[in-house]
Every structure is written in C-alpha cells, then in structure tokens.
N, C-alpha and C. Protein backbone atom coordinates (compact mmCIF):
# COMPACT_ATOMS: atom_id res chain seq x y z
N UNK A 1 -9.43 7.02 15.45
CA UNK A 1 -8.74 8.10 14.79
C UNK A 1 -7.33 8.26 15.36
N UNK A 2 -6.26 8.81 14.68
CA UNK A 2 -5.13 8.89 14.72
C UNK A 2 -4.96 10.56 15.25
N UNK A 3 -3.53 10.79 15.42
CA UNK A 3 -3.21 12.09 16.47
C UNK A 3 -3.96 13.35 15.42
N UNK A 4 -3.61 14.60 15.71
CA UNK A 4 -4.13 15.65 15.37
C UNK A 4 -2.80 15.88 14.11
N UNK A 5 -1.85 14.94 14.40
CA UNK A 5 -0.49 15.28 13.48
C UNK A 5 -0.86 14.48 12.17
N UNK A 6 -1.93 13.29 12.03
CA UNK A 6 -1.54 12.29 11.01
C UNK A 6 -2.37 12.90 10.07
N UNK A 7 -1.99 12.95 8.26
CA UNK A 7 -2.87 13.59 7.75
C UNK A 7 -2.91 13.22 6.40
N UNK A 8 -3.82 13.07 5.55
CA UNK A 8 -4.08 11.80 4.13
C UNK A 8 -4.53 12.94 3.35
N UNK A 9 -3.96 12.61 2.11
CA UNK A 9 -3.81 13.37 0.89
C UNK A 9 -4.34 12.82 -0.35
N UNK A 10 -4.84 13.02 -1.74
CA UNK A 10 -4.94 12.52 -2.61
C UNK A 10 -3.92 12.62 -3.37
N UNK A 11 -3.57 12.00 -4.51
CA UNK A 11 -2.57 12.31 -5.27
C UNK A 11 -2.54 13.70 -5.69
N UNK A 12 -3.65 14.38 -5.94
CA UNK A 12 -3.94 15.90 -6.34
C UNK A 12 -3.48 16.99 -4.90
N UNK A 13 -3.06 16.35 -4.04
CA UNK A 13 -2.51 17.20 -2.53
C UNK A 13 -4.07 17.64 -1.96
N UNK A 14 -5.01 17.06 -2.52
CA UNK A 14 -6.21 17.13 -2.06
C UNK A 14 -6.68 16.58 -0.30
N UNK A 15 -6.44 17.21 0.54
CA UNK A 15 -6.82 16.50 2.14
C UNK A 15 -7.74 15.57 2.51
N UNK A 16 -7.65 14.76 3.14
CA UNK A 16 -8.72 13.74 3.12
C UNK A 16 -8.95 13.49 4.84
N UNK A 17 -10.32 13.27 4.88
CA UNK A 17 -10.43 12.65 6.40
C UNK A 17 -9.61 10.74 6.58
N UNK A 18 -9.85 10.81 7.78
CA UNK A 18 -9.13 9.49 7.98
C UNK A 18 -9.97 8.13 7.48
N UNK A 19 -11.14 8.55 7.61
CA UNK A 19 -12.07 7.72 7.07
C UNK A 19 -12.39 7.44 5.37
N UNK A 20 -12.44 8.63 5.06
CA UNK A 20 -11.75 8.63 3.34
C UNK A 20 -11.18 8.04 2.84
N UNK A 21 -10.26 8.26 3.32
CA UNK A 21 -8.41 7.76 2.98
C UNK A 21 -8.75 5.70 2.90
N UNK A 22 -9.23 5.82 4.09
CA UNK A 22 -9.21 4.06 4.36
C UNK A 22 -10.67 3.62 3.49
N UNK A 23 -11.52 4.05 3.02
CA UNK A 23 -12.20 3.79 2.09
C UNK A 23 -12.03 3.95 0.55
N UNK A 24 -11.46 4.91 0.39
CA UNK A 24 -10.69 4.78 -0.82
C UNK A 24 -9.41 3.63 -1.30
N UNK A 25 -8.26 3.49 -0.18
CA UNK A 25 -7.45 2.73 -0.53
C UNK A 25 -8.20 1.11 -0.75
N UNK A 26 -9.71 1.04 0.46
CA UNK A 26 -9.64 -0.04 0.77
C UNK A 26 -10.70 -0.61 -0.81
N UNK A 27 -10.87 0.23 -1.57
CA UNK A 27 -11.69 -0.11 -2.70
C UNK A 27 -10.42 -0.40 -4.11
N UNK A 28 -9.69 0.27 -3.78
CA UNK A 28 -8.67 0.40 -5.21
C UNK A 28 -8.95 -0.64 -5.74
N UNK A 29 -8.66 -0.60 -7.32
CA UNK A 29 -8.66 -1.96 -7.89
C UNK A 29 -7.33 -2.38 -7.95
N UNK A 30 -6.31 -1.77 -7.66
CA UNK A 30 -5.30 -2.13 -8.61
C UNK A 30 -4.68 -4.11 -6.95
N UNK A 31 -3.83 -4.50 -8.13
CA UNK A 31 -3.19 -5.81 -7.87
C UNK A 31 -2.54 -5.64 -6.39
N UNK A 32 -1.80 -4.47 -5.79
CA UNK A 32 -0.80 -4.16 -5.11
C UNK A 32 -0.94 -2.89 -4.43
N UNK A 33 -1.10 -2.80 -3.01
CA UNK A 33 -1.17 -1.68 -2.70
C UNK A 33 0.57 -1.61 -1.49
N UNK A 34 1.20 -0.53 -1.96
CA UNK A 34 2.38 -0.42 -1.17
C UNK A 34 2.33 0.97 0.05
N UNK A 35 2.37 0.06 0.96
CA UNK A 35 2.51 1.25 2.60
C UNK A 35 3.95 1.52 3.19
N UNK A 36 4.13 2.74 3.06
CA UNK A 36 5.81 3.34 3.45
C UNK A 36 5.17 3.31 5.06
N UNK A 37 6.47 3.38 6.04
CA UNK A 37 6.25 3.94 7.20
C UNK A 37 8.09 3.51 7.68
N UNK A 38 7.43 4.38 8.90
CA UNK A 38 9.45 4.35 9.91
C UNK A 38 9.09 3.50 11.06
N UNK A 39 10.21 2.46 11.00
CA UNK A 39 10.04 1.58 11.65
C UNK A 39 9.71 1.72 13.25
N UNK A 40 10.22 3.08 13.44
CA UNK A 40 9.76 3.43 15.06
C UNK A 40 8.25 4.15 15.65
N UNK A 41 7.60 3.83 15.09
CA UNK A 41 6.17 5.05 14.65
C UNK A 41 4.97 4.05 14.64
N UNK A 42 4.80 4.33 16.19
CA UNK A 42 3.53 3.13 16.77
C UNK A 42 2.24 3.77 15.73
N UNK A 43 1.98 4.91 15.63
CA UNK A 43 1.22 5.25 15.00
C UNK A 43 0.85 4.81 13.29
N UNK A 44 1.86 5.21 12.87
CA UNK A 44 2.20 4.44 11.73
C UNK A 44 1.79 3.11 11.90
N UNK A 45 2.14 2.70 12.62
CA UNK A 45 2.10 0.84 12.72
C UNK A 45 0.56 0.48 12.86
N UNK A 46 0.02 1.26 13.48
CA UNK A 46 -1.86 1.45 13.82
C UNK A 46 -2.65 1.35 12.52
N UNK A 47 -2.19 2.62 11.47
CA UNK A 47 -2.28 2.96 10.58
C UNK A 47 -2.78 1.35 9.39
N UNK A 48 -1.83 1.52 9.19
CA UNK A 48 -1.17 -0.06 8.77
C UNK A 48 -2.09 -1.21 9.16
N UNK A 49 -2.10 -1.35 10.12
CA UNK A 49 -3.23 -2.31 10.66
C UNK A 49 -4.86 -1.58 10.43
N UNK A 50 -4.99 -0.70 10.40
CA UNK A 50 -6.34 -0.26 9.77
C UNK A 50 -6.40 -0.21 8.29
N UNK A 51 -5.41 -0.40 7.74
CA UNK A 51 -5.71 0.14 6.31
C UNK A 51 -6.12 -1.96 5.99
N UNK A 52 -4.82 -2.50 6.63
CA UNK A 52 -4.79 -3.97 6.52
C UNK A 52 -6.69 -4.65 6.55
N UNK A 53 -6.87 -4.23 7.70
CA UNK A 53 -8.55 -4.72 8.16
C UNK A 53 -8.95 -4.60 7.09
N UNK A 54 -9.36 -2.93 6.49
CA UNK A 54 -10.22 -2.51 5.36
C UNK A 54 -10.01 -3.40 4.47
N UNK A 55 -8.54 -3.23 4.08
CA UNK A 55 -8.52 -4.01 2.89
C UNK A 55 -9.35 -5.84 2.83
N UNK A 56 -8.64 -6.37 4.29
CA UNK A 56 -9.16 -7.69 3.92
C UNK A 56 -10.94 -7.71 3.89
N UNK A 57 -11.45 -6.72 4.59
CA UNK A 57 -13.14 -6.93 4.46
C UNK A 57 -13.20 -6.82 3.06
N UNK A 58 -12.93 -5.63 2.09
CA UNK A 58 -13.12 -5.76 1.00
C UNK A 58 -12.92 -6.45 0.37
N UNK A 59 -11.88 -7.12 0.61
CA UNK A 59 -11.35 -8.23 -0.39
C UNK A 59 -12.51 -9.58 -0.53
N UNK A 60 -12.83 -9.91 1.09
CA UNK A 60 -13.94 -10.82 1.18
C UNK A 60 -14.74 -11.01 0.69
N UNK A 61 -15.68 -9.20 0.86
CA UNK A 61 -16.83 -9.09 0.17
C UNK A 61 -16.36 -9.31 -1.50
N UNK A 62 -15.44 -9.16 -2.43
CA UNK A 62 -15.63 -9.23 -3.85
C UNK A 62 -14.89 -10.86 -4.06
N UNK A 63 -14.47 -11.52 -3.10
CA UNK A 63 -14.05 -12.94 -3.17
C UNK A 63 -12.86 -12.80 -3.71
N UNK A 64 -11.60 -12.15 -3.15
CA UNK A 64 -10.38 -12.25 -3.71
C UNK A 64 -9.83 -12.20 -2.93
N UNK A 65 -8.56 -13.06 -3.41
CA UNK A 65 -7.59 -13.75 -2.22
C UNK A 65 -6.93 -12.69 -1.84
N UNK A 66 -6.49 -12.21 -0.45
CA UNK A 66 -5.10 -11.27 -0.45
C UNK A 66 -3.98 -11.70 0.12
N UNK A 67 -3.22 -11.37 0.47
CA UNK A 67 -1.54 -11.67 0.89
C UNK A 67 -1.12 -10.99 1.43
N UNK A 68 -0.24 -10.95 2.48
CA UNK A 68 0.59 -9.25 2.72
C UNK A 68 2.05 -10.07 3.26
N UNK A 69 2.56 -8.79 2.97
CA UNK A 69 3.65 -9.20 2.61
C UNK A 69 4.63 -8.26 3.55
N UNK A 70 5.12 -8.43 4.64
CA UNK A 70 5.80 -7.57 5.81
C UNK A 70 7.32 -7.14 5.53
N UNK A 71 7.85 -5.77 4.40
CA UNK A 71 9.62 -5.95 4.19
C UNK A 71 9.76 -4.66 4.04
N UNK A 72 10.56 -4.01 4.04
CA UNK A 72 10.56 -2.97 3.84
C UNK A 72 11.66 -3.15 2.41
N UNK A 73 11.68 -1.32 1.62
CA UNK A 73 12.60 -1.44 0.60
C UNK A 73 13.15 -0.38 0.53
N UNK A 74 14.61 -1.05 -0.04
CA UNK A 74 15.66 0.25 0.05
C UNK A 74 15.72 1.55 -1.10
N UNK A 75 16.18 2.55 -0.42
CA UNK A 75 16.02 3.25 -1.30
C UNK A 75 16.20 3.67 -2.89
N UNK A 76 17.16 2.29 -3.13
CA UNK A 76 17.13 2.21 -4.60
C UNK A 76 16.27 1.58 -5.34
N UNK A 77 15.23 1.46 -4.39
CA UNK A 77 13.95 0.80 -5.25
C UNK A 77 12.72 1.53 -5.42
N UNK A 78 12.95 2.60 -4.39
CA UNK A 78 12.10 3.57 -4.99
C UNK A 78 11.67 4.12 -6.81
N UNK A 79 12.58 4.43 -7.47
CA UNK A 79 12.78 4.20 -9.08
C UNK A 79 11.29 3.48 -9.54
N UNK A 80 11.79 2.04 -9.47
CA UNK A 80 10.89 0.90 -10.16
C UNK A 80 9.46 1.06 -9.18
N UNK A 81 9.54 1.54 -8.30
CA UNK A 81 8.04 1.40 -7.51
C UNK A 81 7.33 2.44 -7.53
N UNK A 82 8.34 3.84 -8.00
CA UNK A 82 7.48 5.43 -8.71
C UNK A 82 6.89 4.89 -9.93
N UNK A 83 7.83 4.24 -11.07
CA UNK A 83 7.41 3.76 -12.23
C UNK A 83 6.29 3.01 -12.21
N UNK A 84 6.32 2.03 -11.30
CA UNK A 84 5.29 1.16 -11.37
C UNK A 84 3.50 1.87 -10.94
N UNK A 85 3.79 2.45 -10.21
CA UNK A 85 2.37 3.64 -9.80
C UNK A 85 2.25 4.47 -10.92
N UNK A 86 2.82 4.75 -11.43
CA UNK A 86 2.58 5.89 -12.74
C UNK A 86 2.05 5.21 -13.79
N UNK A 87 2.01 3.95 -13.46
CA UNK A 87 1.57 2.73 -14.56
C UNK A 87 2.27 2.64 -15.96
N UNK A 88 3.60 3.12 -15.74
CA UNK A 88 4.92 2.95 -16.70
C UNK A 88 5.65 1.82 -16.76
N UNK A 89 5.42 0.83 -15.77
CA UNK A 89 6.08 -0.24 -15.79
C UNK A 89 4.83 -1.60 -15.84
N UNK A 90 5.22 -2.68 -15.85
CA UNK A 90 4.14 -3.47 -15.68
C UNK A 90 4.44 -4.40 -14.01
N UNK A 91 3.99 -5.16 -13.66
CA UNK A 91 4.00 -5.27 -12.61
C UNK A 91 4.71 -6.76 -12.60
N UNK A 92 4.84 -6.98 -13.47
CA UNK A 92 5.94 -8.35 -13.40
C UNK A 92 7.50 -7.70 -13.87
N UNK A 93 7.49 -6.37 -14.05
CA UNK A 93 8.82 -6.00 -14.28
C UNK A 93 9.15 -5.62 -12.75
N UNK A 94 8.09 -5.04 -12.52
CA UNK A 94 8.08 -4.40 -10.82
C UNK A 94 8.48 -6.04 -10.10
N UNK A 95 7.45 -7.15 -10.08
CA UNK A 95 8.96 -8.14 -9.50
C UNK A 95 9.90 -8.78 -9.25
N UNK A 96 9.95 -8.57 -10.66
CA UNK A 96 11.41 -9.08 -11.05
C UNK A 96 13.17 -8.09 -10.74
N UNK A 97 12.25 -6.60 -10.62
CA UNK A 97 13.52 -5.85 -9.82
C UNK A 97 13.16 -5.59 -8.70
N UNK A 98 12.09 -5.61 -8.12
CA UNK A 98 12.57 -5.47 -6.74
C UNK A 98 12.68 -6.90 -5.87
N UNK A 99 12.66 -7.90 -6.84
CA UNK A 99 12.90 -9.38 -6.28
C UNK A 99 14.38 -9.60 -6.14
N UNK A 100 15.36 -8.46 -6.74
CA UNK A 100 16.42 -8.64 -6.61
C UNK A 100 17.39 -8.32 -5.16
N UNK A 101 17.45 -9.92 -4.61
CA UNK A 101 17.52 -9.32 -3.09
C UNK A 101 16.69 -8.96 -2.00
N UNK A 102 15.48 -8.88 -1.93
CA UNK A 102 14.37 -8.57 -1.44
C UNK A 102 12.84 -9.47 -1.70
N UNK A 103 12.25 -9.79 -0.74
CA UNK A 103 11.06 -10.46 -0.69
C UNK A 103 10.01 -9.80 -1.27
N UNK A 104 9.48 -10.26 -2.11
CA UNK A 104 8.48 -9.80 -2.57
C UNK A 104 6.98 -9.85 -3.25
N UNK A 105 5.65 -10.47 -3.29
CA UNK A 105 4.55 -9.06 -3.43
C UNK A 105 3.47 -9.52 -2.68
N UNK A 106 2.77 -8.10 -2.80
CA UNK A 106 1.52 -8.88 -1.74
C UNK A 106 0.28 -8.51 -3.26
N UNK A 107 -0.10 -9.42 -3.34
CA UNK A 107 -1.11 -9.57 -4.01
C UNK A 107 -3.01 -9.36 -3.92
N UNK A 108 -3.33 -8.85 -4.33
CA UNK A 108 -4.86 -8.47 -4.12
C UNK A 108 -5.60 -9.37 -4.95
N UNK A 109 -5.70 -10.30 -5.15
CA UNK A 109 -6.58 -10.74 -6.41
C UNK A 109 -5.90 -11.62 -7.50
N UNK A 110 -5.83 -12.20 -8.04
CA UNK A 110 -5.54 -12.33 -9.62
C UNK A 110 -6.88 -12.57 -10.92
C-alpha cells in the first residue's frame, strides 16, 4: 500500500481502495491504458510499477501481447488524449497526433 496521501477515484469521483483501483484498471478492455505522473514522485513511480505487474498478469492469463511504452506528453496533447478517452476520437487518429514528435503506443492486445 501506498502513503495515507495517495488516493483512486472512479470517473464518477467515486473513492476507491488501492486494491480496487489496480483491479479494475488491470481488467479494462480497452487497447491503451495511459498513466500521468511527475517525474520526481518515487511514489508515483511504485504506483506505476504495480499497476504495470497487474496489467501484465492479466494480460497473460487472456493471452495478449502487451507493450509499454516509457514517454511522457506535452501539454498540448492533452486535447487528442481527453478526446480519445471520451471515445470521440479513434485510436489511430490518437497516433497519428500524438506521433507527431513523440514516441508512441503501448498496446494491450490486438
């Protein structure tokens, strides 16, 4: 478990335990899962590496390849990567702009 400060939300601002949080993300279906954090924030970085684990067990158990993909993105890419979660964009538009200049995707599956 993480400090008494770290704290997981649903999209509904709904609170979640820490264990939640990493069972939920680690089931998602979707293609792409994207993790913000500040580059100075060991905790964060922990985080990250637990969500990483979950994900790859799951991935195992349903036999799909994953990838990850280590970059961060600037703030003008926020835009195309709100869009793309709202499921307004499609996800080959998502990398074709944020490929501009920037490395990009980590893939869950095809």
């Amino acid at each position: 478990m993480r400090t008494a400060s770290s704290f997981f939300f649903t999209e509904d601002g709904v609170r979640l335990e820490e264990e939640d949080f990493l069972k939920r993300i680690s089931s998602h279906s979707g293609q792409v899962i994207l993790v913000g954090e500040n580059h100075s924030d060991p905790t964060g970085h922990s985080l990250e590496k637990s969500i990483l684990k979950r994900v790859h067990k799951e991935a195992e158990k349903r036999l799909l390849r994953l990838a990850l993909s280590l970059e961060f993105f600037d703030r003008e890419a926020q835009t195309v990567m709100d869009e793309y979660v709202k499921g307004e964009v499609t996800l080959q538009y998502l990398d074709l702009n944020l490929s501009r200049g920037v490395f990009f995707l980590s893939r869950l599956g095809e």
